[in-house]
PDB file of N, CA and C in Angstrom:
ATOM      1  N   UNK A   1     127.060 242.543  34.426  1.00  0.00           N
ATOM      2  CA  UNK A   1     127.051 242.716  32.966  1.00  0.00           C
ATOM      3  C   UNK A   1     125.659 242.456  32.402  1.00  0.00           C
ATOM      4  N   UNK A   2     124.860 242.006  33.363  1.00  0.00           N
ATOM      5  CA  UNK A   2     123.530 241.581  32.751  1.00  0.00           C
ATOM      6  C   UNK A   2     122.767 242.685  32.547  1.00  0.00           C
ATOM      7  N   UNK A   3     122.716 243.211  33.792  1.00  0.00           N
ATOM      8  CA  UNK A   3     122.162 244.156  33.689  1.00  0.00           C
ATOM      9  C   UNK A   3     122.479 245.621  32.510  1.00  0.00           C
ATOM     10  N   UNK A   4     123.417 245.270  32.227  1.00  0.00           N
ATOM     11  CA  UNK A   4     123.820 247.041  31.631  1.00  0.00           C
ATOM     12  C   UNK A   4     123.640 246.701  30.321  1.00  0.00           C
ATOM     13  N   UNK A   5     122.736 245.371  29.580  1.00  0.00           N
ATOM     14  CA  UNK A   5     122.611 245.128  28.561  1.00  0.00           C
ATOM     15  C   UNK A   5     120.990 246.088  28.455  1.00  0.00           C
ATOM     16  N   UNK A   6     120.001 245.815  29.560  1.00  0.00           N
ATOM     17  CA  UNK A   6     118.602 246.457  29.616  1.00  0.00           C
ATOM     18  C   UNK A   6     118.752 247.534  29.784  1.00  0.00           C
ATOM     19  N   UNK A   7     120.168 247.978  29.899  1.00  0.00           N
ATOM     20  CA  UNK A   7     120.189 249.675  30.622  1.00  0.00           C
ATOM     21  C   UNK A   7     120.553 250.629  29.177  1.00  0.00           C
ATOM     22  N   UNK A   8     121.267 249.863  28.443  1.00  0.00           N
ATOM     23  CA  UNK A   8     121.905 250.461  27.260  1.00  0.00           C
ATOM     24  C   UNK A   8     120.990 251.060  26.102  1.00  0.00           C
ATOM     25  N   UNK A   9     119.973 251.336  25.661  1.00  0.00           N
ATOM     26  CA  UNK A   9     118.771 251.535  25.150  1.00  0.00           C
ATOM     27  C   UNK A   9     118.637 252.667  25.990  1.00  0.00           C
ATOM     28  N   UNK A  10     118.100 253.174  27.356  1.00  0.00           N
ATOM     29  CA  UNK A  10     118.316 254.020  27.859  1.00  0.00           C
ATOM     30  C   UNK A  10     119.026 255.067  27.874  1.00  0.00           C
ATOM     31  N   UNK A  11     120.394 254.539  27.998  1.00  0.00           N
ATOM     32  CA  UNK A  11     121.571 255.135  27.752  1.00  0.00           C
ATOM     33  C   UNK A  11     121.744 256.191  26.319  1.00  0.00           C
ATOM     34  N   UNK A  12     120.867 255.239  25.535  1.00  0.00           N
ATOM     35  CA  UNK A  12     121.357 255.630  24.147  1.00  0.00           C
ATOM     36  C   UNK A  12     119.897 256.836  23.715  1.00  0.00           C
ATOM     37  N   UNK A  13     119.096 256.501  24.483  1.00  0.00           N
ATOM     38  CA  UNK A  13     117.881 257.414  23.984  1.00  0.00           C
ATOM     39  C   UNK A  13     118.280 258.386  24.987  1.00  0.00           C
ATOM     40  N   UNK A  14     118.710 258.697  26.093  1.00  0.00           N
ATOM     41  CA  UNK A  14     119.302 260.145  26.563  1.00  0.00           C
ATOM     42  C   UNK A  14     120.242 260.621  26.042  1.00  0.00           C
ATOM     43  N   UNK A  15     121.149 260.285  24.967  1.00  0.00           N
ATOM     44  CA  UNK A  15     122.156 260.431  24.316  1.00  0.00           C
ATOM     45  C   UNK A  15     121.852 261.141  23.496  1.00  0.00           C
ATOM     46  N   UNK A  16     120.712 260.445  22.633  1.00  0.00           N
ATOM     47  CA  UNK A  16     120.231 260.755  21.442  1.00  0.00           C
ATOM     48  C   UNK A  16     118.927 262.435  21.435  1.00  0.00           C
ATOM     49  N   UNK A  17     118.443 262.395  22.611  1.00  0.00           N
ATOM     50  CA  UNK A  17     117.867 263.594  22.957  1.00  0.00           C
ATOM     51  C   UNK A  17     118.125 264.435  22.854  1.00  0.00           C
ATOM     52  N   UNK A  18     119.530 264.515  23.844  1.00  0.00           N
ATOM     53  CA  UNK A  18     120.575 265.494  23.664  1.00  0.00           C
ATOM     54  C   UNK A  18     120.908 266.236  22.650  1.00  0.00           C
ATOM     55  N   UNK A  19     121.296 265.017  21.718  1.00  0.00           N
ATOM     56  CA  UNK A  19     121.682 265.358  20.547  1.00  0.00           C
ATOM     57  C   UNK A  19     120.863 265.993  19.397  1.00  0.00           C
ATOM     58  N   UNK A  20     119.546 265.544  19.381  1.00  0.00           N
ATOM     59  CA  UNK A  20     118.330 266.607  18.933  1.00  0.00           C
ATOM     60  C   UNK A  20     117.721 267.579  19.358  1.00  0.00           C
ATOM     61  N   UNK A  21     117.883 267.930  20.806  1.00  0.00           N
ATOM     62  CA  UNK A  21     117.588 269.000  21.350  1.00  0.00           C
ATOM     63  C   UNK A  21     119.051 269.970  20.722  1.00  0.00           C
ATOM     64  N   UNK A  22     118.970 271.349  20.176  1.00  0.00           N
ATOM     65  CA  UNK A  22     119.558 272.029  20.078  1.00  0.00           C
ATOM     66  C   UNK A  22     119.795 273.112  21.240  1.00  0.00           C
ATOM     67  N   UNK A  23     121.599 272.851  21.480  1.00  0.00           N
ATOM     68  CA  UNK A  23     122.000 273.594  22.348  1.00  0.00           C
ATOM     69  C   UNK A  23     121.028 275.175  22.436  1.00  0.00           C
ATOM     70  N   UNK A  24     120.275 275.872  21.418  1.00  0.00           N
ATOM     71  CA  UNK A  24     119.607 276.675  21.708  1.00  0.00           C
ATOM     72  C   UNK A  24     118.263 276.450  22.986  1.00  0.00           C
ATOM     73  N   UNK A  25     117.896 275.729  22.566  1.00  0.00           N
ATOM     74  CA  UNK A  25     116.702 274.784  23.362  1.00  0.00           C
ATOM     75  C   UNK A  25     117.045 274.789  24.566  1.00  0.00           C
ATOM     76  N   UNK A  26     116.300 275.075  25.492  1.00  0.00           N
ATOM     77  CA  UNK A  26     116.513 275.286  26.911  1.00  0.00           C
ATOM     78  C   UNK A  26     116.822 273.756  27.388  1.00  0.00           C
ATOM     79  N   UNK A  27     117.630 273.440  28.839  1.00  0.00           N
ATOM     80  CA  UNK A  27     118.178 271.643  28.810  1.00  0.00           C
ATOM     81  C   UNK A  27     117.149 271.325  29.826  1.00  0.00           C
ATOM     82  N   UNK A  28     116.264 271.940  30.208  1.00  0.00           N
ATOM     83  CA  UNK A  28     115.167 271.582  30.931  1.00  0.00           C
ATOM     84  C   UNK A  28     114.531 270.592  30.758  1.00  0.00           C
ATOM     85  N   UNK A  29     113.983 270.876  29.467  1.00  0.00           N
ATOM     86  CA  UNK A  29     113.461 268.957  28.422  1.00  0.00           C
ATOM     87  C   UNK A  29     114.422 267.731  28.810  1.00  0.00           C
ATOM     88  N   UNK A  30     115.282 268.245  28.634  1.00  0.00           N
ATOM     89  CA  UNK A  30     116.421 266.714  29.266  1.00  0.00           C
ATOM     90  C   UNK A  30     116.496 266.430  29.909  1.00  0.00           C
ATOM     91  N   UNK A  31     116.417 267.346  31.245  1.00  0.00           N
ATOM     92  CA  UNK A  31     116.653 267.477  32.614  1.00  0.00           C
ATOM     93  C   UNK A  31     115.098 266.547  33.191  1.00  0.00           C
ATOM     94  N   UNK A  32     114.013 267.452  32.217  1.00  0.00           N
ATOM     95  CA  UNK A  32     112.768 266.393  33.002  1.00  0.00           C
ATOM     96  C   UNK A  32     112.472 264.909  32.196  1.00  0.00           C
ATOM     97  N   UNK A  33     112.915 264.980  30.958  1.00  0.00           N
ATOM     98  CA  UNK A  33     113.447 263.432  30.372  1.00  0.00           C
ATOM     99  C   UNK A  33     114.080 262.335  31.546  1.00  0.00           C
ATOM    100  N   UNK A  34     115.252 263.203  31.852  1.00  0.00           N
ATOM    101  CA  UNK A  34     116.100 262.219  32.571  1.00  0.00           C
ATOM    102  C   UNK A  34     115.275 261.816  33.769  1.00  0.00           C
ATOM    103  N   UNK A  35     114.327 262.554  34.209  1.00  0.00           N
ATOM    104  CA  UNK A  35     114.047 262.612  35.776  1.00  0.00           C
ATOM    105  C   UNK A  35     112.847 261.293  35.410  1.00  0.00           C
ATOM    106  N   UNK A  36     112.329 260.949  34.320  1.00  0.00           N
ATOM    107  CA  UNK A  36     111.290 260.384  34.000  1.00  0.00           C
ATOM    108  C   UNK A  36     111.714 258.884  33.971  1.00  0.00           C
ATOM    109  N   UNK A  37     112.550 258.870  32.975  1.00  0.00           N
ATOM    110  CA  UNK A  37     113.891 257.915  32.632  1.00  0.00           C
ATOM    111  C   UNK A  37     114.282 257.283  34.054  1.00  0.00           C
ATOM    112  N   UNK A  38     114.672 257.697  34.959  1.00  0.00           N
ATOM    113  CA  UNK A  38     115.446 257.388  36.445  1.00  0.00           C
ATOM    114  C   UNK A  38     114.480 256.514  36.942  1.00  0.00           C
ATOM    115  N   UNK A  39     113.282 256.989  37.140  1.00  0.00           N
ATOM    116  CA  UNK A  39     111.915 256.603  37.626  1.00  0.00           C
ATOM    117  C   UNK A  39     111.132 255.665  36.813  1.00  0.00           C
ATOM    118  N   UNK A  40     111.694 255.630  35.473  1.00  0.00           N
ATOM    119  CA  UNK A  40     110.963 254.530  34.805  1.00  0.00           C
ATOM    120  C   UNK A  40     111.920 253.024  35.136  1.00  0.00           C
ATOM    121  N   UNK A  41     113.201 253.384  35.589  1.00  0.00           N
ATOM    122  CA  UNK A  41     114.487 252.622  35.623  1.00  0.00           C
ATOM    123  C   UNK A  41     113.958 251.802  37.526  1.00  0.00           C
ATOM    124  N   UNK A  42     113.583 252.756  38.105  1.00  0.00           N
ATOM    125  CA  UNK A  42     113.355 252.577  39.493  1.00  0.00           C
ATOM    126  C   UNK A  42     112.188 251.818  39.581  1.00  0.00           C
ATOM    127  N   UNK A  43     111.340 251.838  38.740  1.00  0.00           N
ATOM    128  CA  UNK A  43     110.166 250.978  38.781  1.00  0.00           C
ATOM    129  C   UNK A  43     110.299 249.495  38.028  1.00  0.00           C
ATOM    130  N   UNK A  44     111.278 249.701  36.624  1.00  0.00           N
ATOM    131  CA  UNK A  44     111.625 248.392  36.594  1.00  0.00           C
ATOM    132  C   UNK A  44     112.131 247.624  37.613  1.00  0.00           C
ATOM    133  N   UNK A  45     113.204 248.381  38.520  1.00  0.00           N
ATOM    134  CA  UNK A  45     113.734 247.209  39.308  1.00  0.00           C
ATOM    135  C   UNK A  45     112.807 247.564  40.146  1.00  0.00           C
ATOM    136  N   UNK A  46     112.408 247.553  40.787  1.00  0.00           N
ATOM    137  CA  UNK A  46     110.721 247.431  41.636  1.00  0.00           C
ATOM    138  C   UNK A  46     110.419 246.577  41.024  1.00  0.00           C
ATOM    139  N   UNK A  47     110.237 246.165  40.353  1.00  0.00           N
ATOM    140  CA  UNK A  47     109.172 245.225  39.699  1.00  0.00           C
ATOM    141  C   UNK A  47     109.819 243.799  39.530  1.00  0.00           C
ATOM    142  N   UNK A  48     111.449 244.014  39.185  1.00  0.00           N
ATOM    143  CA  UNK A  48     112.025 242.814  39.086  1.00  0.00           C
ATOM    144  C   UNK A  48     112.955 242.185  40.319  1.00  0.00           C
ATOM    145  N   UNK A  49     112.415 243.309  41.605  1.00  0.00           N
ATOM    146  CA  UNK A  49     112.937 243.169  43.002  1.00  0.00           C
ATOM    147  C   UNK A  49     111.300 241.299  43.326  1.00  0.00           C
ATOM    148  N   UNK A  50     110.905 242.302  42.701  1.00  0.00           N
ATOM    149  CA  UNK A  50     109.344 241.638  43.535  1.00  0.00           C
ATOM    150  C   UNK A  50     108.953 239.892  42.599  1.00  0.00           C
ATOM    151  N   UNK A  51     109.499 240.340  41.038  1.00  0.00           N
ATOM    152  CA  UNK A  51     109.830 238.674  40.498  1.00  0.00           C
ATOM    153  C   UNK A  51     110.574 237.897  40.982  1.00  0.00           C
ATOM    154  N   UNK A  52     111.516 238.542  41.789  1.00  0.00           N
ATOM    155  CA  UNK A  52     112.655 237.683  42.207  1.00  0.00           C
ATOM    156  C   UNK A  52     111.971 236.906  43.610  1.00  0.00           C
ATOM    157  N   UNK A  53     111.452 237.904  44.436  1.00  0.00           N
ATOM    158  CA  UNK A  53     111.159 237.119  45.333  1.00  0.00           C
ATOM    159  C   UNK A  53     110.118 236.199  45.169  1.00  0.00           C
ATOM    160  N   UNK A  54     109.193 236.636  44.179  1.00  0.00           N
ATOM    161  CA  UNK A  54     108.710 235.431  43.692  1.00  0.00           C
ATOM    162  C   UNK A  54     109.303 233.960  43.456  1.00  0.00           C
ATOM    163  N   UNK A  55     110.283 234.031  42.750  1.00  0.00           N
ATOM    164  CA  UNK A  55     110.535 232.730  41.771  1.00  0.00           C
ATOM    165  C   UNK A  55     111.684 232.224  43.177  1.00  0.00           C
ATOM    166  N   UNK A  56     112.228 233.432  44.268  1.00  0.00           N
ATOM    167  CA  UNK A  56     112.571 232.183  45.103  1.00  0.00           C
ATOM    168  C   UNK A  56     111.638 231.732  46.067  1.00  0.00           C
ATOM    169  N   UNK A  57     110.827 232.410  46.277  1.00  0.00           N
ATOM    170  CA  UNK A  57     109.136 231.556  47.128  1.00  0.00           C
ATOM    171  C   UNK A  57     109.164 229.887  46.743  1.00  0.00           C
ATOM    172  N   UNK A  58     109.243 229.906  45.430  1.00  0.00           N
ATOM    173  CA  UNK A  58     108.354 228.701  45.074  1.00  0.00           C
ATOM    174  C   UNK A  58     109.863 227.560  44.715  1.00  0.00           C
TER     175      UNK A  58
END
């Protein structure tokens, strides 16, 4: 549950894309949104893989 509190913001700005991109609008924009999004998501936990092992080091 902790996690899906940092995830929800995410959630809600691909939501919200969607929803301003007009179904005319090709879904490509979303499609490379999302792909950006995934990878920005993959590098947070990268990053909070590598705090962790920090704070149990010490």
């Amino acid at each position: 549950m902790r996690g899906f509190r940092k995830r929800l913001p995410f959630l809600f700005m691909i939501k919200w894309m969607q929803w301003i991109t007009k179904p005319s609008e090709p879904i490509k924009i979303n499609v490379e949104m999302r792909k950006r999004i995934s990878k920005n998501l993959k590098d947070k936990k990268q990053h909070r893989v590598k705090i962790n092992a920090v704070a149990r080091r010490r």
